[in-house]
Protein backbone atom coordinates (compact mmCIF):
# COMPACT_ATOMS: atom_id res chain seq x y z
CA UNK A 1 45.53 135.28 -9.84
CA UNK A 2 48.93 133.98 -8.76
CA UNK A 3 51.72 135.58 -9.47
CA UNK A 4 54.52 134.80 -11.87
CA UNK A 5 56.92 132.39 -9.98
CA UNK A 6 60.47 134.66 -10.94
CA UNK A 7 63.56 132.33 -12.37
CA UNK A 8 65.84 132.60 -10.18
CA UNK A 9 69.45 133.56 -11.92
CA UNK A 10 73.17 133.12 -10.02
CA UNK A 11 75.47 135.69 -10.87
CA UNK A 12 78.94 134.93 -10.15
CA UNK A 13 81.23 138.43 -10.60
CA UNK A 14 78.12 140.16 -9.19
CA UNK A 15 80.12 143.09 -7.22
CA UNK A 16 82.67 143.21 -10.58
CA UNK A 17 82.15 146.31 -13.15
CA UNK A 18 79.83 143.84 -15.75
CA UNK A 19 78.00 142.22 -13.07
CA UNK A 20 76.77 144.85 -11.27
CA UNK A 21 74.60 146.03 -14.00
CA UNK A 22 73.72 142.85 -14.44
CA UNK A 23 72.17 142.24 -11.24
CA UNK A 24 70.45 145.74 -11.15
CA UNK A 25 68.57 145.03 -14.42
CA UNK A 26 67.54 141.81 -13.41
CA UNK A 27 66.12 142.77 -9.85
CA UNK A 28 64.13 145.19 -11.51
CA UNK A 29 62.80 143.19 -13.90
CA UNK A 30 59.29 141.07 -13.03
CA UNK A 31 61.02 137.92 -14.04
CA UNK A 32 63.68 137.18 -12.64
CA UNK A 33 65.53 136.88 -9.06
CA UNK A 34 69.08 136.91 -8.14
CA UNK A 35 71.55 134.95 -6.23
CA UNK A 36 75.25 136.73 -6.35
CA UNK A 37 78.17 134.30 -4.63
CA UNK A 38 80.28 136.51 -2.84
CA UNK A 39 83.14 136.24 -1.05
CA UNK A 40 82.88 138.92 1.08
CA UNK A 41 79.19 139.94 1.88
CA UNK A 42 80.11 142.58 4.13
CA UNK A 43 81.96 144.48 1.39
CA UNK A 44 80.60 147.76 0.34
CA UNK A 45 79.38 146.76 -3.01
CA UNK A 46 78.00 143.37 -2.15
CA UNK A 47 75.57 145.26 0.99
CA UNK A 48 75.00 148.06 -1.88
CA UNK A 49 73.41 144.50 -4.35
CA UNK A 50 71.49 142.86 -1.24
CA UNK A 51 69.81 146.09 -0.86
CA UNK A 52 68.31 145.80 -3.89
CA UNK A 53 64.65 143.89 -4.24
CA UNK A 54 64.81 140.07 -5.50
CA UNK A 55 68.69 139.72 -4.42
CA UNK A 56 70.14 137.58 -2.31
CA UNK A 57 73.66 136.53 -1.61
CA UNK A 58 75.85 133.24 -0.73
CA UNK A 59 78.78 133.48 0.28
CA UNK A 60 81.67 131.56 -0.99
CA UNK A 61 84.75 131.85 -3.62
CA UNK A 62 84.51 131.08 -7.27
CA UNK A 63 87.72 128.32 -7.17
CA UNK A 64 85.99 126.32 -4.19
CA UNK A 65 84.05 123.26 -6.07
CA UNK A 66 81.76 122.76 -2.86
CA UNK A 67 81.22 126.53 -3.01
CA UNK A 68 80.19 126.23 -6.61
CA UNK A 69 77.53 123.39 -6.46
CA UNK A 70 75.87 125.15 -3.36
CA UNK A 71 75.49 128.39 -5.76
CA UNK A 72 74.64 126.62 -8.82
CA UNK A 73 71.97 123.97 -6.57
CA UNK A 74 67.90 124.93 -7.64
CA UNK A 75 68.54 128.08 -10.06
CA UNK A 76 66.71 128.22 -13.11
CA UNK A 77 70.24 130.05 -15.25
CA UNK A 78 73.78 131.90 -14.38
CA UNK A 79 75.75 134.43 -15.88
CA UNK A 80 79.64 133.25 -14.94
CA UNK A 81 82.27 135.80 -14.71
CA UNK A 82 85.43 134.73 -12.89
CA UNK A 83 87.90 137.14 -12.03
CA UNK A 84 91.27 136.04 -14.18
CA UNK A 85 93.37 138.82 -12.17
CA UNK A 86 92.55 137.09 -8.94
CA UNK A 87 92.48 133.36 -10.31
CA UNK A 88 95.18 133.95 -12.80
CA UNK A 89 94.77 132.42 -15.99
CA UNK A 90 95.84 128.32 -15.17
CA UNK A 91 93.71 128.46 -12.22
CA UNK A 92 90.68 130.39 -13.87
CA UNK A 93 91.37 127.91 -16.96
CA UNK A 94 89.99 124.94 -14.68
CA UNK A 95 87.56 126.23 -12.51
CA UNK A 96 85.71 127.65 -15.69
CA UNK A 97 85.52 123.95 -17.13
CA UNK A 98 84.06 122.90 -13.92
CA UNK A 99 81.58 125.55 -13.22
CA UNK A 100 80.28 124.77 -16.71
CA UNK A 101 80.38 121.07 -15.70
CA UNK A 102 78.70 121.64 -12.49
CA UNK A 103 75.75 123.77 -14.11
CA UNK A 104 74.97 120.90 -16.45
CA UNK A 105 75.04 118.16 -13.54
CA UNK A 106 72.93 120.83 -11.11
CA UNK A 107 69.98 120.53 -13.85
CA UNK A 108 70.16 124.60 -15.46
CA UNK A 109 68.28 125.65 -17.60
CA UNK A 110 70.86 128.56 -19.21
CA UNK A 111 74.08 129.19 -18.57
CA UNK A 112 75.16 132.44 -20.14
CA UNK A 113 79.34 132.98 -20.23
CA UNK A 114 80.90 135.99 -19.87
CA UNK A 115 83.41 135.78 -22.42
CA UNK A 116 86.49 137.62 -24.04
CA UNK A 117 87.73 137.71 -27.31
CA UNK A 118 90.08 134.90 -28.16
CA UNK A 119 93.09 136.90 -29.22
CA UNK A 120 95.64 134.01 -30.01
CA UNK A 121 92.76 132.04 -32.45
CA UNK A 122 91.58 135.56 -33.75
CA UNK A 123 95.24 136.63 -34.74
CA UNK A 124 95.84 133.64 -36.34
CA UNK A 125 97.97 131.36 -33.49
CA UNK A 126 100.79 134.40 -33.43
CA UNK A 127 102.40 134.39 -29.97
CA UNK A 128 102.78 137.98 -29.29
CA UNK A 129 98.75 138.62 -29.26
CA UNK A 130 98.54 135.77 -26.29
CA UNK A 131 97.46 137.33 -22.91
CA UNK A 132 96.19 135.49 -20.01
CA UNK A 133 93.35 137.00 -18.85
CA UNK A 134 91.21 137.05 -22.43
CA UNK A 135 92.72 133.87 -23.98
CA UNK A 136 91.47 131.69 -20.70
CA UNK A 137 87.64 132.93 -21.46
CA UNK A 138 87.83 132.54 -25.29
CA UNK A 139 89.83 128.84 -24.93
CA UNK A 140 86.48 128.01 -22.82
CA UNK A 141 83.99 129.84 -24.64
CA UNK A 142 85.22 127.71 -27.52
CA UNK A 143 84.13 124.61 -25.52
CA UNK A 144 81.13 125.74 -24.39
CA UNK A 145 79.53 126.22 -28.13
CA UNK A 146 81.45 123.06 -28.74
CA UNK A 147 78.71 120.91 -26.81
CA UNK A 148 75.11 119.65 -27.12
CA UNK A 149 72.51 122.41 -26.50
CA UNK A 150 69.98 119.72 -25.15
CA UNK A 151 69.25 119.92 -21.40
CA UNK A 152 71.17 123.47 -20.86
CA UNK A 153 71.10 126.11 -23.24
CA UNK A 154 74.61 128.09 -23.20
CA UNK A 155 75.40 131.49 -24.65
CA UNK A 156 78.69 133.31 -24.61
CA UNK A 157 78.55 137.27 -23.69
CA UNK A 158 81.66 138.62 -25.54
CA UNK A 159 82.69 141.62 -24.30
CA UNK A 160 85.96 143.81 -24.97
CA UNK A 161 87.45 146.80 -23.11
CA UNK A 162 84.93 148.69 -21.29
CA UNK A 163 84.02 152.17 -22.20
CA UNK A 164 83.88 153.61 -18.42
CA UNK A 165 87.41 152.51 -19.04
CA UNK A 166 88.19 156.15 -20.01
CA UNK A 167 87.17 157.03 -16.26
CA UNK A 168 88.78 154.65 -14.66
CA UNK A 169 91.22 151.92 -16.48
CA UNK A 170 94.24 151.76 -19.23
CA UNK A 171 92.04 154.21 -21.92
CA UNK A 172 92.08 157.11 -19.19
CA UNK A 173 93.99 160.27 -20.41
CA UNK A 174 97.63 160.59 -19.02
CA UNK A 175 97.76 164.16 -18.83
CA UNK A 176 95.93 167.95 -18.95
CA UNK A 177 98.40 170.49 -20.92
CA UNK A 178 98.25 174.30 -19.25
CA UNK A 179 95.96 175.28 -21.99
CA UNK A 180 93.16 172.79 -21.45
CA UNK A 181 94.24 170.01 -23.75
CA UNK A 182 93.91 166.41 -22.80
CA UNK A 183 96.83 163.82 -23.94
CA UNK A 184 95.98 160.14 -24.36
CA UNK A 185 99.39 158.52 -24.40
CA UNK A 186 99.85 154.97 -24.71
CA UNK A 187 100.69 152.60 -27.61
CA UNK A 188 97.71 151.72 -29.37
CA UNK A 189 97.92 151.98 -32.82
CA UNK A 190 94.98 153.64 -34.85
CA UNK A 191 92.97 150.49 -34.85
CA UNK A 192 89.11 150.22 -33.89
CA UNK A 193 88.50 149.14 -30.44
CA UNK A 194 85.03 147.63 -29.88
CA UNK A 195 83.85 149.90 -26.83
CA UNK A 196 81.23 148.51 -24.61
CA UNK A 197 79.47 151.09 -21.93
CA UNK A 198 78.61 149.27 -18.50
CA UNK A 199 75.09 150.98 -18.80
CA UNK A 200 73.79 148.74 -21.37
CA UNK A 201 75.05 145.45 -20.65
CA UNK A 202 72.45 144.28 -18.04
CA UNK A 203 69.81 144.91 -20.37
CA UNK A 204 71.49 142.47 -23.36
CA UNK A 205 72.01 139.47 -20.73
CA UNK A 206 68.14 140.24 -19.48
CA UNK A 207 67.68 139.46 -23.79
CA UNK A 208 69.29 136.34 -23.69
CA UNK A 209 67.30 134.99 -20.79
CA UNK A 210 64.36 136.29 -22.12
CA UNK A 211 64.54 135.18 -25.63
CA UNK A 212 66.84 131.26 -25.27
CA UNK A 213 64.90 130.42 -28.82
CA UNK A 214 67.27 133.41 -30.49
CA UNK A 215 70.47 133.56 -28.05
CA UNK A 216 71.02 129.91 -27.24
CA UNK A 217 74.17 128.46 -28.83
CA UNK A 218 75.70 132.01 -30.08
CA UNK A 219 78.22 134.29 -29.08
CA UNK A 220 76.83 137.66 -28.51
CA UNK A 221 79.93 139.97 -29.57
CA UNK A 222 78.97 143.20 -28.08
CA UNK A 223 80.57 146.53 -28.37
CA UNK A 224 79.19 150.67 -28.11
CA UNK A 225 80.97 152.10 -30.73
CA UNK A 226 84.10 150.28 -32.69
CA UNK A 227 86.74 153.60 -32.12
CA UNK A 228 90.40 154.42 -32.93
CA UNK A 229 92.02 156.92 -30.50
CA UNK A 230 91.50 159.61 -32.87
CA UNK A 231 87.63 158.81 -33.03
CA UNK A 232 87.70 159.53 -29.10
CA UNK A 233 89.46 162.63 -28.98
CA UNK A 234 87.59 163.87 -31.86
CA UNK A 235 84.33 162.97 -29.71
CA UNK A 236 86.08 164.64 -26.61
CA UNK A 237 86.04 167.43 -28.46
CA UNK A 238 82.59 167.84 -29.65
CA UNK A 239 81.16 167.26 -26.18
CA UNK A 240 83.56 169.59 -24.42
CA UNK A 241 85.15 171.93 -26.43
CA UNK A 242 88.61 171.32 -25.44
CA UNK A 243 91.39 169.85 -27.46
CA UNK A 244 92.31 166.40 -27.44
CA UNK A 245 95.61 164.36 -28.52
CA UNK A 246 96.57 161.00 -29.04
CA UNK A 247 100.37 160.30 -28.60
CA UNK A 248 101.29 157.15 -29.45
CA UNK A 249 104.38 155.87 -27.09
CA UNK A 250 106.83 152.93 -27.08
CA UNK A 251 106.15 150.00 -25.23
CA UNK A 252 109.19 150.24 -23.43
CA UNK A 253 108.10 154.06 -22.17
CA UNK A 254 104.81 153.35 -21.84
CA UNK A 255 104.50 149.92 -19.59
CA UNK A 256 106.55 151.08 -17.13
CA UNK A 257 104.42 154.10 -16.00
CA UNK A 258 101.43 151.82 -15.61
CA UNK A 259 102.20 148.07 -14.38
CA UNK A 260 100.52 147.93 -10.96
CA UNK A 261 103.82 147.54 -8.89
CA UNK A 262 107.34 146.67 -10.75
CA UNK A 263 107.30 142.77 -11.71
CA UNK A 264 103.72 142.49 -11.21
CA UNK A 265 102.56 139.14 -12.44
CA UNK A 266 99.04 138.70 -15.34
CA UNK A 267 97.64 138.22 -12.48
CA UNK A 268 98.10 141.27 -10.14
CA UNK A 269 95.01 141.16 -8.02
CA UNK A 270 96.12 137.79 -6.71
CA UNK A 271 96.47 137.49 -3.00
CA UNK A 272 96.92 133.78 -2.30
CA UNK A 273 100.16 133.10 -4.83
CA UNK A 274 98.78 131.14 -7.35
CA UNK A 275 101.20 131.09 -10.37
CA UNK A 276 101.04 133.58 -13.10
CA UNK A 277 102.07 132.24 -16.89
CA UNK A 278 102.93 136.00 -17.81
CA UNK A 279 103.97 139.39 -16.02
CA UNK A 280 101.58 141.89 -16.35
CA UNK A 281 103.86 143.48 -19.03
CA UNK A 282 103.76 140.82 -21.45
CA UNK A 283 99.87 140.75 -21.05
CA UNK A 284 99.25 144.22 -21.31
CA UNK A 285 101.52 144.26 -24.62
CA UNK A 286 99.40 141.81 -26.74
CA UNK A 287 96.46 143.79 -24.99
CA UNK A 288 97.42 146.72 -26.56
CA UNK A 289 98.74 145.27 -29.53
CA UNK A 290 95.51 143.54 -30.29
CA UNK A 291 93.11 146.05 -29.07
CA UNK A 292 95.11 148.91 -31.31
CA UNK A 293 96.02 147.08 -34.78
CA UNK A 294 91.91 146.89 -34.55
CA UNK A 295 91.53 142.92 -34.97
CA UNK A 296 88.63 142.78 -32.15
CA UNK A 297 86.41 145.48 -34.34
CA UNK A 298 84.35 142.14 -35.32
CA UNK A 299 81.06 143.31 -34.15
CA UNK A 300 77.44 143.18 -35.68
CA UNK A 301 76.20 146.68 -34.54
CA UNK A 302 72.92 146.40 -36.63
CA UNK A 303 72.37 143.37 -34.67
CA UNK A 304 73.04 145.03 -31.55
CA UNK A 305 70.54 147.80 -32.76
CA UNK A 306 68.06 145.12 -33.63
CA UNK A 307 68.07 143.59 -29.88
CA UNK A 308 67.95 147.13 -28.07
CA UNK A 309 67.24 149.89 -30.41
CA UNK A 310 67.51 152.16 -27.17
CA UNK A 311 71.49 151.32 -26.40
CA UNK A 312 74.00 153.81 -26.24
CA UNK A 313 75.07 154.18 -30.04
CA UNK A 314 78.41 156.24 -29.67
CA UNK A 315 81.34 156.98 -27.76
CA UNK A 316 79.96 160.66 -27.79
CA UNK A 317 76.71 160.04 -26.65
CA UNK A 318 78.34 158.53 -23.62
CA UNK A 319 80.40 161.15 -22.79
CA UNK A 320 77.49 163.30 -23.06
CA UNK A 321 75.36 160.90 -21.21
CA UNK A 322 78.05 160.59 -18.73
CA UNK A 323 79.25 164.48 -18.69
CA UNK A 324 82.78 163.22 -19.45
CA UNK A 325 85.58 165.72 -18.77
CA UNK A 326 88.65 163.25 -18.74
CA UNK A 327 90.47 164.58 -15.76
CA UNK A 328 88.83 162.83 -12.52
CA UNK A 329 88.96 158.79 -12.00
CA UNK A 330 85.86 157.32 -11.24
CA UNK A 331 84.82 154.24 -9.33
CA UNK A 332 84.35 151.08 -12.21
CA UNK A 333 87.09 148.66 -11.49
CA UNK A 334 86.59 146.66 -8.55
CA UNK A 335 90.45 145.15 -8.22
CA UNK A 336 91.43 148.53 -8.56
CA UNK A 337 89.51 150.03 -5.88
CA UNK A 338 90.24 147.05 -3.79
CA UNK A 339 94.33 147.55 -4.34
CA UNK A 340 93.48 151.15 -3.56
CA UNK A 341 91.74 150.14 -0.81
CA UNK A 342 94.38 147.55 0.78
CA UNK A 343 97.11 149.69 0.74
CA UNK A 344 94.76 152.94 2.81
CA UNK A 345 94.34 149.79 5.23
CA UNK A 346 98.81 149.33 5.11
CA UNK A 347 99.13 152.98 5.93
C-alpha cells in the first residue's frame, strides 16, 4: 500500500518562540511536512528545525515579495507569523496584506494567521490601549475573516502574552529579597491576563489543519490560564514554597528599568531603519495597560478543553511541569537572544 502523500505546510516565524513548537509538532506528526523561510539557515535554531524529520528550509526574508511567492509556491497550507519588532508595525502592516494575497493567488489550501488581540477595537477606539506590534495583526486578522472562505480556508491563531514569559520576557520577577521572597514589580493592574504556554500551541495549529470543517473562518482565542498577578504568586507559592509579591509600580519608574536601550523605537529588534510609529515606551504602556485592567481575558477555556483535553490547564501546573523557581532567565525569545547575542559579537 502507498503511503499517505504528507501536506506540505510553510511556516513563516519558524525559529520564533510560537513557531518552533509549531514545526516540532508537525514533523512528528504522519501528515504533514514542513517548509520554514528563514533568513538565516545557518543560525543555531534554524540547523536545530532542519534536523528534525519532514523539515526543510528556504531561505529568504518575510518583507521580500519574490521571497514570499517562492515560499508560498506548491504547499498545501501556512501558518504566518511576521516578526512586528523587526518589520515594525507600517512595514509588517503591508507585507501581511500581501502574504495573505499571495497565498490566495499561489492556490492554498489553508492559511492559518498568527494573530494578536486587537487592543484599540477591543477597548473601544481609546488611544492609550494602541500599540504597534498587536494592533498590526488584529487590523489584518480583521480582514482576513472579512473575505470569502471559497478556494482558501483562513483561520486566525490569537494568542496573548506567553506564559514562558515568566522565564524569559516582561512577566519575569524583578527581584529575590534575602529571605527567599520573589517581587514581581511592574504596573499591571490586578486584571486577568490570558496566559498561553509554548508547549501546547503546536498541537492546537496541528487541530486546525486537521479539522478545516470546524476551524475554518474562526478566530481561535487561545490562552493557559486567564491570571492576575496575585493568581501567579499565589501559584508560585504552592509549587515552591517561597513567598511571592506583586508590587505594582508607576509607569514612569517602571519603563525606564526595562526599555531595551534609552529611546528605543516599537520596533527595537529592527536593524535596517525602517520607521517606528511609537517608542517602545508608548507601546509597552498600552501593553501593560491592556494586559493588566484584564480586557484580553476573552477566552473560551471549555472550548479549549474540548479541542485538547490533555493541554496544560493552569499557571501552576506549568510551573510544576516546568520546575519554575523564578530566579534564572531561560532561552524563549528569539530577538532577545539575538540582541544578547549581537552585542557578545560588539565586545
Amino acid at each position: 500500500m502507498a503511503s499517505l502523500q504528507r501536506k506540505e505546510i510553510l511556516v513563516i516565524g519558524g525559529t520564533g518562540a510560537q513557531g518552533m513548537p509549531v514545526v516540532h509538532t508537525l514533523s512528528a506528526s504522519s501528515e504533514y511536512s514542513v517548509r520554514v523561510l528563514t533568513r538565516d539557515p545557518a543560525s543555531t535554531r534554524a540547523k536545530s528545525l532542519a534536523a528534525l524529520p519532514n523539515v526543510t528550509l528556504i531561505q529568504g526574508t518575510q518583507d521580500s515579495e519574490a521571497d514570499l511567492h517562492r515560499a508560498f509556491k506548491g504547499v498545501y497550507g501556512a501558518w504566518v507569523n511576521l516578526d512586528g519588532f523587526t518589520l515594525g508595525e507600517m512595514k509588517e502592516l503591508y507585507f501581511a496584506f500581501r502574504c495573505y494575497e499571495i497565498a490566495r493567488g499561489e492556490g492554498l489550501k489553508h492559511y492559518v494567521w498568527a494573530n494578536c488581540d486587537y487592543a484599540l477595537r477591543i477597548a473601544g477606539w481609546r488611544e492609550e490601549f494602541h500599540w504597534g506590534h498587536n494592533d498590526a495583526k488584529g487590523r489584518v486578522g480583521d480582514f482576513i475573516l472579512a473575505q470569502d472562505q471559497k478556494g482558501m480556508a483562513s483561520t486566525l491563531f490569537t494568542v496573548g502574552p506567553y506564559m514562558d514569559m515568566l522565564i524569559d520576557g516582561m512577566l519575569m520577577p524583578a527581584e529575590e529579597l534575602d529571605d527567599g521572597t520573589l517581587v514581581w514589580e511592574n504596573p499591571s493592574e490586578d486584571g486577568k491576563i490570558p496566559l498561553m504556554a509554548l508547549h501546547d500551541v503546536g498541537v492546537f495549529v496541528k487541530w486546525i489543519f486537521d479539522h478545516p470543517e470546524r476551524s475554518t473562518g474562526i478566530n481561535l482565542e487561545m490562552a493557559t490560564d486567564q491570571v492576575s498577578f496575585s493568581d501567579i504568586t499565589s501559584a508560585f507559592a504552592r509549587v515552591t514554597g517561597r513567598k511571592g509579591i506583586h508590587r505594582r509600580v508607576s509607569f514612569e519608574e517602571y519603563l525606564p528599568k526595562k526599555e531595551p536601550y534609552p529611546n528605543a523605537p516599537a520596533n527595537w529588534a529592527n536593524t535596517d531603519g525602517s520607521p517606528a510609529t511609537m517608542t517602545w515606551r508608548q507601546n509597552f504602556t498600552a501593553w501593560w495597560k491592556f494586559w493588566g485592567g484584564g480586557l484580553g481575558a476573552t477566552r473560551d477555556m471549555k472550548l479549549l478543553d474540548k479541542i485538547y483535553p490533555g493541554r496544560i490547564k493552569t499557571v501552576e501546573e506549568w510551573m510544576r511541569k516546568v520546575n519554575y523557581q523564578g530566579g534564572k532567565r531561560g532561552a524563549v525569545l528569539k530577538n532577545i537572544g539575538d540582541l544578547i547575542a549581537r552585542r557578545q559579537a560588539a565586545g
